[in-house]
PDB file of N, CA and C in Angstrom:
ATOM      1  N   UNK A   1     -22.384  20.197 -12.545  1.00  0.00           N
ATOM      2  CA  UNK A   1     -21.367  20.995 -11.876  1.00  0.00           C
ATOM      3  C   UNK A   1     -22.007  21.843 -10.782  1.00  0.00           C
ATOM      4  N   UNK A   2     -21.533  22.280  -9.585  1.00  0.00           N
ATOM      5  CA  UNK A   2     -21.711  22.727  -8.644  1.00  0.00           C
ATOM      6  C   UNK A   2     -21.718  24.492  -9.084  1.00  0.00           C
ATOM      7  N   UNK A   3     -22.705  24.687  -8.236  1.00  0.00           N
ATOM      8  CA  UNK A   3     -22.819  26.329  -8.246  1.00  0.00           C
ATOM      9  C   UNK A   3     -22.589  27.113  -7.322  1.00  0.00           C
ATOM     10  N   UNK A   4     -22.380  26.687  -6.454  1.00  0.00           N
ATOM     11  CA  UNK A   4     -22.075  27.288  -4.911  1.00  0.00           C
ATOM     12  C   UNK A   4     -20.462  27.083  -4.823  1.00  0.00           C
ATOM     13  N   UNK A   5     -20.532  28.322  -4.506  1.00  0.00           N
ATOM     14  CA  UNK A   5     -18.452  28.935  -3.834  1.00  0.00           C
ATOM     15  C   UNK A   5     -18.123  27.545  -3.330  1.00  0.00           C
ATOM     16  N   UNK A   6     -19.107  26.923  -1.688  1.00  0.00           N
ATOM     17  CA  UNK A   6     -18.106  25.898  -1.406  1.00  0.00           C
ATOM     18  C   UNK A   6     -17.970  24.443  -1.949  1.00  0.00           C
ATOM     19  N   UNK A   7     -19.007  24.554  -2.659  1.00  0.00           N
ATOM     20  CA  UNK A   7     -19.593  23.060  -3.689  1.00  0.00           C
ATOM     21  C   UNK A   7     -18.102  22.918  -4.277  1.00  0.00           C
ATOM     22  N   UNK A   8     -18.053  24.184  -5.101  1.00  0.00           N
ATOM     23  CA  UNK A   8     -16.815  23.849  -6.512  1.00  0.00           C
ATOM     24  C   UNK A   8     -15.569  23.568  -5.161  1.00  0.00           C
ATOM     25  N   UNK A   9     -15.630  24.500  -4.170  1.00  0.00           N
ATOM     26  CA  UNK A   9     -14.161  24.050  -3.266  1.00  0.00           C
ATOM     27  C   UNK A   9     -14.324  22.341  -3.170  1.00  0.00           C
ATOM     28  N   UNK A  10     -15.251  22.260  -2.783  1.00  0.00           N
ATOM     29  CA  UNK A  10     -14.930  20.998  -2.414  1.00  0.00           C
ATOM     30  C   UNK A  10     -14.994  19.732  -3.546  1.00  0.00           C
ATOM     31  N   UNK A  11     -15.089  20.483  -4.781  1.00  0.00           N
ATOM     32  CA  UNK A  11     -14.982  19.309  -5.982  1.00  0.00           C
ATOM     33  C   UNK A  11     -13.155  19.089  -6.194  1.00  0.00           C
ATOM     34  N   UNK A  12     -12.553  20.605  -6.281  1.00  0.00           N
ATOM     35  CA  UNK A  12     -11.102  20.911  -6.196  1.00  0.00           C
ATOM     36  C   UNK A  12     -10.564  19.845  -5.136  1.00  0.00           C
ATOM     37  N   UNK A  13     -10.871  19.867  -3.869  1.00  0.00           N
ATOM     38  CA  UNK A  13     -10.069  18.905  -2.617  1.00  0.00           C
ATOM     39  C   UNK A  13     -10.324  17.773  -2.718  1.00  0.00           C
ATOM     40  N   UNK A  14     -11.557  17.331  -3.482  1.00  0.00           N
ATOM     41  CA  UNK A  14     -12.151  16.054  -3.687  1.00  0.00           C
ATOM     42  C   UNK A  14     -10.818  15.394  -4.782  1.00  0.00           C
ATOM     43  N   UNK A  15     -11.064  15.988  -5.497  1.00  0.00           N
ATOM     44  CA  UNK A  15      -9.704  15.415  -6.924  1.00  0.00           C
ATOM     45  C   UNK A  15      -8.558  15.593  -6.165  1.00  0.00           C
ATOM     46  N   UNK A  16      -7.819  16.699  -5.753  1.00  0.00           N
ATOM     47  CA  UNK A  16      -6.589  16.390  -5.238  1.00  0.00           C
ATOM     48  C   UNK A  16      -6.337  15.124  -4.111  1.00  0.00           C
ATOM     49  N   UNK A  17      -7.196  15.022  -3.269  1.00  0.00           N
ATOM     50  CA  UNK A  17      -7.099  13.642  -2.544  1.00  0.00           C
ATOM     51  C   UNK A  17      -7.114  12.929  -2.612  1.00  0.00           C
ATOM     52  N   UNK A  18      -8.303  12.323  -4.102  1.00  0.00           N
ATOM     53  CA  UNK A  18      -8.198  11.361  -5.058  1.00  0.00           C
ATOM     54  C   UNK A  18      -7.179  11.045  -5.629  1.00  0.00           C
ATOM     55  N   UNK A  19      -6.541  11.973  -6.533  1.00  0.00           N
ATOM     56  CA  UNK A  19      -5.192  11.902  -6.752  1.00  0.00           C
ATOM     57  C   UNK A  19      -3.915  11.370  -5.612  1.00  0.00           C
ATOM     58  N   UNK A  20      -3.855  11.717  -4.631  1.00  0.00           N
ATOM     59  CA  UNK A  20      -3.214  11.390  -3.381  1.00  0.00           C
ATOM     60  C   UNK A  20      -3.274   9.845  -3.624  1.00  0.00           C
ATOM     61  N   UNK A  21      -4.664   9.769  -3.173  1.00  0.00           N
ATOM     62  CA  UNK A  21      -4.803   8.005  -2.868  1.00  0.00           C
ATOM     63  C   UNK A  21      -4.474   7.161  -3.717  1.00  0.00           C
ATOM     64  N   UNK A  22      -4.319   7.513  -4.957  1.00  0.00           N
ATOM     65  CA  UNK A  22      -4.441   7.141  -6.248  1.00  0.00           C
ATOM     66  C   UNK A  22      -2.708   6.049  -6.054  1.00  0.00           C
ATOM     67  N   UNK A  23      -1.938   7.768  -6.008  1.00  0.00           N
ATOM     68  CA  UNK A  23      -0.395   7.345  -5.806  1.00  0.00           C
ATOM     69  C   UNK A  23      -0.333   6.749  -4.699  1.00  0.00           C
ATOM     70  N   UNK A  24      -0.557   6.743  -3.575  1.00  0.00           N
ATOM     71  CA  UNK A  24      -0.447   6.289  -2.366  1.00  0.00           C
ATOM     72  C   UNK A  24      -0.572   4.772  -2.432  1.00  0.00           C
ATOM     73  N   UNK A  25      -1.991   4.731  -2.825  1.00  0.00           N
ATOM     74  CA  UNK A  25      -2.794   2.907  -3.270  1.00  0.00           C
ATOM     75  C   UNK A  25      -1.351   2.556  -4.612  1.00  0.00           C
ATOM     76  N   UNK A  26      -0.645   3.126  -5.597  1.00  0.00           N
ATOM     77  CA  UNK A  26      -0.187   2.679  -6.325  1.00  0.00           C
ATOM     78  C   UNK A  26       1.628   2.310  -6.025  1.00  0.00           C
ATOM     79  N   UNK A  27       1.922   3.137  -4.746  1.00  0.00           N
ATOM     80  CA  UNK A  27       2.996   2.509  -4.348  1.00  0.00           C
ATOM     81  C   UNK A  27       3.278   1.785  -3.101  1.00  0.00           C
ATOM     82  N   UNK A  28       1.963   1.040  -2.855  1.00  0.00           N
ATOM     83  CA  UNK A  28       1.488   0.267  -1.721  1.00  0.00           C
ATOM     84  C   UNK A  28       1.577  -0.969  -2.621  1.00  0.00           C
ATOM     85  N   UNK A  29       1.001  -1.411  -4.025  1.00  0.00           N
ATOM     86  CA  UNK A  29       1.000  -2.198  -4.987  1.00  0.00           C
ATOM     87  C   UNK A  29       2.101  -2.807  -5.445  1.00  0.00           C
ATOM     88  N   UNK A  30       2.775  -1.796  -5.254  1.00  0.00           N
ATOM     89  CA  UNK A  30       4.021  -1.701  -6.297  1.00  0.00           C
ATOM     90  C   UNK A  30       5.101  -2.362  -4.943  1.00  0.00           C
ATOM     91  N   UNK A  31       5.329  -2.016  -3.917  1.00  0.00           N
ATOM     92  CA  UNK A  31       6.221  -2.555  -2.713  1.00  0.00           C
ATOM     93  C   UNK A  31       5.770  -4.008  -2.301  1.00  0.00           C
ATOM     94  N   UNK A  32       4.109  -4.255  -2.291  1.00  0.00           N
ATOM     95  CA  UNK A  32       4.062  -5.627  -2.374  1.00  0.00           C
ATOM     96  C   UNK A  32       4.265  -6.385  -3.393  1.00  0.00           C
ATOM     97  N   UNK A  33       4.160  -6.072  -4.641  1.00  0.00           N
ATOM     98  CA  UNK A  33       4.324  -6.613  -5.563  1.00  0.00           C
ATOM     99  C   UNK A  33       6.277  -7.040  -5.726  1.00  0.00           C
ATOM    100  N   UNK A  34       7.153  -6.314  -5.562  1.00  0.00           N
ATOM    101  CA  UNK A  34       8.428  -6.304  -5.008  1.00  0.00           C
ATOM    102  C   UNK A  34       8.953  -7.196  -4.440  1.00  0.00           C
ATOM    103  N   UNK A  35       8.063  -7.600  -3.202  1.00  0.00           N
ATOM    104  CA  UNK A  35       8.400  -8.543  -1.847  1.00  0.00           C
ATOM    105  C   UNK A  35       8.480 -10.182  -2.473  1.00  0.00           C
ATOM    106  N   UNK A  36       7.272  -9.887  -3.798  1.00  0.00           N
ATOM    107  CA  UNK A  36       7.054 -11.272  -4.352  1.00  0.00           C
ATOM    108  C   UNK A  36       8.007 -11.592  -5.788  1.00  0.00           C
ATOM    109  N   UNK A  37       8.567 -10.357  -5.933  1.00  0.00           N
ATOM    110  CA  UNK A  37       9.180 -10.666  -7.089  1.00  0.00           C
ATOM    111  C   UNK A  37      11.039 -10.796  -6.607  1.00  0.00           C
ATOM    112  N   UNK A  38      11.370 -10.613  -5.301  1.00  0.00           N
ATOM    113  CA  UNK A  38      12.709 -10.803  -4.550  1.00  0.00           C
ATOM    114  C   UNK A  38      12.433 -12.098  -3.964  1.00  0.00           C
ATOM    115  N   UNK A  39      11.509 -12.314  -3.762  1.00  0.00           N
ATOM    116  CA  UNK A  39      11.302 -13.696  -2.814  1.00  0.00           C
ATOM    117  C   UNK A  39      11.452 -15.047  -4.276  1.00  0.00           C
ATOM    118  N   UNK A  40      10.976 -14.617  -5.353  1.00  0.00           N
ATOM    119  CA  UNK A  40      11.571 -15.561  -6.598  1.00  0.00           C
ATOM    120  C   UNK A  40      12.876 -15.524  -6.818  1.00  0.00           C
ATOM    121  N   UNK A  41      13.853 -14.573  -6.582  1.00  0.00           N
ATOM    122  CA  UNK A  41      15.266 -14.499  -7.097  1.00  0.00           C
ATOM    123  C   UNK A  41      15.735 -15.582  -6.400  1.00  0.00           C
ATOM    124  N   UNK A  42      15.584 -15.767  -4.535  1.00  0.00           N
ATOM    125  CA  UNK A  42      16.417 -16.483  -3.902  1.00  0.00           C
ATOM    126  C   UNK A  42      16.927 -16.415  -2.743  1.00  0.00           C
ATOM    127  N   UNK A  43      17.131 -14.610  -2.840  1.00  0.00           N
ATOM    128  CA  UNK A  43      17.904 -13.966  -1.832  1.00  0.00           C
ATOM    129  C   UNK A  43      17.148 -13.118  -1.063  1.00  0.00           C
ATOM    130  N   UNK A  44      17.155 -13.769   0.467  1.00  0.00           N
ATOM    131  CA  UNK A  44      16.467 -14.075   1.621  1.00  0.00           C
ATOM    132  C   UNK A  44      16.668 -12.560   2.440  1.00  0.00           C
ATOM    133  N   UNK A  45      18.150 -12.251   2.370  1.00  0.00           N
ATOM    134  CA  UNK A  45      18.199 -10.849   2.998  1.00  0.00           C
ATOM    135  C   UNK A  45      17.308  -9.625   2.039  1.00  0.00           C
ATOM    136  N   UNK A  46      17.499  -9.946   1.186  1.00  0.00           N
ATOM    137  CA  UNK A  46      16.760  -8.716   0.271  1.00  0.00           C
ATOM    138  C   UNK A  46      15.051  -8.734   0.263  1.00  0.00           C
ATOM    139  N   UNK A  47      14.241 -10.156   0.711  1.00  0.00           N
ATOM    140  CA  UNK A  47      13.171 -10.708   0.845  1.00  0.00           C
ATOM    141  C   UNK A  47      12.954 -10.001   2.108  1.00  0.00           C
ATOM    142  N   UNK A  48      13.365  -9.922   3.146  1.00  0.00           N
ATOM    143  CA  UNK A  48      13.358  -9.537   4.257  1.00  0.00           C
ATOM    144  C   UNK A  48      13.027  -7.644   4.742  1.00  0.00           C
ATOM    145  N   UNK A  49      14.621  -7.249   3.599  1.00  0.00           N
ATOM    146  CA  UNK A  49      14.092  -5.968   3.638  1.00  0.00           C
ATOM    147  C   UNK A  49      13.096  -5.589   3.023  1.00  0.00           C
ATOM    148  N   UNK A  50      12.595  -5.788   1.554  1.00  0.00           N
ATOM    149  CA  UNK A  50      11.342  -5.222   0.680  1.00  0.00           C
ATOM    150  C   UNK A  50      10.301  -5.875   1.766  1.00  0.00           C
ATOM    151  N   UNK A  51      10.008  -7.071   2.936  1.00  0.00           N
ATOM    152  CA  UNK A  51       9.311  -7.287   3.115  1.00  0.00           C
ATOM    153  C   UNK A  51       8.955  -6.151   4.632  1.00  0.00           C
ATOM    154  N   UNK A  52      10.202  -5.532   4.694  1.00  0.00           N
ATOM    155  CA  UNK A  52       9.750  -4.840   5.828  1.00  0.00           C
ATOM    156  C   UNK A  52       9.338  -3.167   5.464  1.00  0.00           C
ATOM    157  N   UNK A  53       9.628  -2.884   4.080  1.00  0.00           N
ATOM    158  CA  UNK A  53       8.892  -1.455   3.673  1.00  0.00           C
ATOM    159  C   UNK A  53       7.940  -1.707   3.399  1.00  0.00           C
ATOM    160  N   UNK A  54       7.314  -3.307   2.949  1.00  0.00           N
ATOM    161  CA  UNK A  54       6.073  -3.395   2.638  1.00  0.00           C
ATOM    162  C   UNK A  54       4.895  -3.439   3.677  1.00  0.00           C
ATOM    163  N   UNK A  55       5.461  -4.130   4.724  1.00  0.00           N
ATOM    164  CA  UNK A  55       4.831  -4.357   5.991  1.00  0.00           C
ATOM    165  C   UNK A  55       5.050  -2.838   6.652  1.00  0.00           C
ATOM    166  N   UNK A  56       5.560  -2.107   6.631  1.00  0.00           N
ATOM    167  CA  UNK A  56       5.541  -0.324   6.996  1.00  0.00           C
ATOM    168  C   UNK A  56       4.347   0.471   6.267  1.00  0.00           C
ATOM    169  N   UNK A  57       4.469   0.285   4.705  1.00  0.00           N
ATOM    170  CA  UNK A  57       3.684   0.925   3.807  1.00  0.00           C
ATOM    171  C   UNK A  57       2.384   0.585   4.277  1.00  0.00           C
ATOM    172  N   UNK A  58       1.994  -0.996   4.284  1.00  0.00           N
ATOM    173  CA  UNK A  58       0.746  -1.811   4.552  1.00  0.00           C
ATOM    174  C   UNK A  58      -0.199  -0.704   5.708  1.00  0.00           C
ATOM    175  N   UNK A  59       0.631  -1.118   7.070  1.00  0.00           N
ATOM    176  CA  UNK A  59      -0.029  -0.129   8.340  1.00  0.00           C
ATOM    177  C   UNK A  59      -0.151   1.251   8.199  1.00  0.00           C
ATOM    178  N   UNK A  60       0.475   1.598   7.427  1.00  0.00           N
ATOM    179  CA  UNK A  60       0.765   3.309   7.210  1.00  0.00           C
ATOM    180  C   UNK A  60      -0.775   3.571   6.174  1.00  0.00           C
ATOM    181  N   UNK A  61      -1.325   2.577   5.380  1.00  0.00           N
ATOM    182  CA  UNK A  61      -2.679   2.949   4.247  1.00  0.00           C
ATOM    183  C   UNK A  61      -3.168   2.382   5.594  1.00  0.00           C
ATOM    184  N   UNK A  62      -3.116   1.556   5.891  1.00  0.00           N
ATOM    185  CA  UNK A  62      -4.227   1.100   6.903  1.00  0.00           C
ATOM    186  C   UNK A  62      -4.931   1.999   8.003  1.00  0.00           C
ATOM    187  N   UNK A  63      -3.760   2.933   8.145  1.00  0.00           N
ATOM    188  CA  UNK A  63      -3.985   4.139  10.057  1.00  0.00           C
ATOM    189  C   UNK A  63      -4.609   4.864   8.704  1.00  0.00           C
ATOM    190  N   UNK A  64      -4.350   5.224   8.168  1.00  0.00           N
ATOM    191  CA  UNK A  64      -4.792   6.371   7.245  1.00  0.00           C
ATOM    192  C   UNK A  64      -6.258   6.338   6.470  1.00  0.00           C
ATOM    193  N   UNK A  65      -6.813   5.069   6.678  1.00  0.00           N
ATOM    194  CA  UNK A  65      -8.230   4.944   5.863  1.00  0.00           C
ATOM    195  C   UNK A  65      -7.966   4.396   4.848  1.00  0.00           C
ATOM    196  N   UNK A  66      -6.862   4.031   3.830  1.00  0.00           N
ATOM    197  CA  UNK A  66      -6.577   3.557   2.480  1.00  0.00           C
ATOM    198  C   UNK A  66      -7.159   2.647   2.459  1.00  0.00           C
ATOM    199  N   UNK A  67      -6.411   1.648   2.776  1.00  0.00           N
ATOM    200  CA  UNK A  67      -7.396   0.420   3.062  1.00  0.00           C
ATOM    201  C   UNK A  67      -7.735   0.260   4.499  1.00  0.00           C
ATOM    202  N   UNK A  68      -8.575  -1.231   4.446  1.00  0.00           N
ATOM    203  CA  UNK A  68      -9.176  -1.709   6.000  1.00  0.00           C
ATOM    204  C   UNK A  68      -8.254  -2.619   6.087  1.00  0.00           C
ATOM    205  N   UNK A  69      -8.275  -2.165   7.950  1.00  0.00           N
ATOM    206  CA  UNK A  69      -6.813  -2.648   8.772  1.00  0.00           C
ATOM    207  C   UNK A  69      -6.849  -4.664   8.335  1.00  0.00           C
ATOM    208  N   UNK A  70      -8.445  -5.116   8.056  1.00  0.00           N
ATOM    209  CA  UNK A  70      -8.195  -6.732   8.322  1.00  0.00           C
ATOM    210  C   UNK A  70      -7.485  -6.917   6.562  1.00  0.00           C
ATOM    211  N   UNK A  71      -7.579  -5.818   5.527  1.00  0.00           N
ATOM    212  CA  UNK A  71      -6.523  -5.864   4.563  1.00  0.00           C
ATOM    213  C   UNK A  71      -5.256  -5.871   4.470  1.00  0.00           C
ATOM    214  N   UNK A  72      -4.978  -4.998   5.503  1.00  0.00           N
ATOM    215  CA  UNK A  72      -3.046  -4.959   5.529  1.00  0.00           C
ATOM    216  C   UNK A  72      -3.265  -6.248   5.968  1.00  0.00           C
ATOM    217  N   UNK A  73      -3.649  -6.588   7.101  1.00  0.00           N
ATOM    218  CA  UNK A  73      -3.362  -7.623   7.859  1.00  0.00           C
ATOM    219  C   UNK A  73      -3.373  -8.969   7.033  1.00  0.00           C
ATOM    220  N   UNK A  74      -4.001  -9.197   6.150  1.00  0.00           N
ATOM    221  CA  UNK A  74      -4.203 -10.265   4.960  1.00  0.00           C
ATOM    222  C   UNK A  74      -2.704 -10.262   4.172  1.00  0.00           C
ATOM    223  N   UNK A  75      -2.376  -8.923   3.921  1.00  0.00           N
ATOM    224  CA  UNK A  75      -1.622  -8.611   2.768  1.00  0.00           C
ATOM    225  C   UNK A  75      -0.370  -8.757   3.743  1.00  0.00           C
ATOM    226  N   UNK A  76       0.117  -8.626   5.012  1.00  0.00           N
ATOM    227  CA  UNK A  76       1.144  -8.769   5.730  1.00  0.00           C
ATOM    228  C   UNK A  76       1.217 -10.614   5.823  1.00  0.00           C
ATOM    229  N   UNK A  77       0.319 -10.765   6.032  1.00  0.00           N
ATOM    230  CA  UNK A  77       0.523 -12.561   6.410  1.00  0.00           C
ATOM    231  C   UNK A  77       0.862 -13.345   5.379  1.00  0.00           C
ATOM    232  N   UNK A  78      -0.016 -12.638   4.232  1.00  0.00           N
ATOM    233  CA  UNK A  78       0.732 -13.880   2.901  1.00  0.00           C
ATOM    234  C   UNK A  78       2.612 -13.353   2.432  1.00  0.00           C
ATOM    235  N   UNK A  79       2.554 -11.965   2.574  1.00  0.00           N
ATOM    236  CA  UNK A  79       3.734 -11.632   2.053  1.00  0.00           C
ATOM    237  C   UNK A  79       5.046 -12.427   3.151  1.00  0.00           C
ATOM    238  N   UNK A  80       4.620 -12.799   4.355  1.00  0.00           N
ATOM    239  CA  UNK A  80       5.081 -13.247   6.090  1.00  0.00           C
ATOM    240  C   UNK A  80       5.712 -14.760   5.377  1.00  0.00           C
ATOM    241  N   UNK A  81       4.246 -15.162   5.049  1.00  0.00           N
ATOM    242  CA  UNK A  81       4.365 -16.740   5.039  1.00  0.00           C
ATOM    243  C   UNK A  81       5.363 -16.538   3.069  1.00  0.00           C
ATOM    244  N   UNK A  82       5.270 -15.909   2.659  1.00  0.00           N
ATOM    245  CA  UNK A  82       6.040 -16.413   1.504  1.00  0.00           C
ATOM    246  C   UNK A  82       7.796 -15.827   1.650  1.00  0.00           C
ATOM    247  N   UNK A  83       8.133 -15.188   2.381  1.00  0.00           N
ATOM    248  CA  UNK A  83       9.574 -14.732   3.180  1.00  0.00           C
ATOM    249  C   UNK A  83      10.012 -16.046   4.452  1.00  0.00           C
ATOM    250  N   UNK A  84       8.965 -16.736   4.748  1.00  0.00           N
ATOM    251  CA  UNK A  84       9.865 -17.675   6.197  1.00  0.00           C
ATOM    252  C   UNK A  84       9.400 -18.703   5.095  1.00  0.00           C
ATOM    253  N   UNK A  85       8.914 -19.339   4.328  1.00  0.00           N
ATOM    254  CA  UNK A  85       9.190 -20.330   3.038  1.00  0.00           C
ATOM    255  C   UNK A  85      10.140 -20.516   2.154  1.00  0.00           C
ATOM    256  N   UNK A  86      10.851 -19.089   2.560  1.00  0.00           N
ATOM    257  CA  UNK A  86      12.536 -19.494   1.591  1.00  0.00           C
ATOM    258  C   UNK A  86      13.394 -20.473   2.270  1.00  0.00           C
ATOM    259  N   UNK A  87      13.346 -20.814   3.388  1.00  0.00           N
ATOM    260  CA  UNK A  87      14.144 -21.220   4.326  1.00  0.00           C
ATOM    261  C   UNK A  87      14.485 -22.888   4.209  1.00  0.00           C
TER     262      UNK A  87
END
């Protein structure tokens, strides 16, 4: 454990941001995971929208450091190609 005033501050901001990313990374998961579980029902309009909060969420961790941008970009193309495959 840290002994210095700004050591312990910065163990405090360290966990809360952790925490942040934690939820952040877990409803980034959770919206792609969505895109793939509407794209099994059938219904193409609803594929479309979850695929466009997911593709929002994706760039939004990406500008932010969450993940690396050639990740969204992975995670946008398969979710892409499994939405114009309903067709």
């Amino acid at each position: 454990m840290p002994n210095i005033k700004s050591a312990k501050k910065r163990v405090v901001i360290a966990e809360k941001a952790r925490q942040h990313n934690v939820a952040a990374r877990s409803k980034m998961r959770t919206l792609v995971k969505n895109v793939a579980k509407v794209v099994a029902t059938g219904d193409k309009e609803a594929a479309k929208a979850a695929f466009v909060k997911a593709e929002s969420i994706l760039d939004r961790s990406a500008g932010k450091g969450l993940i690396h941008k050639n990740k969204a970009a992975r995670a946008k193309s398969k979710l892409s190609a499994l939405v114009k495959a309903m067709a």
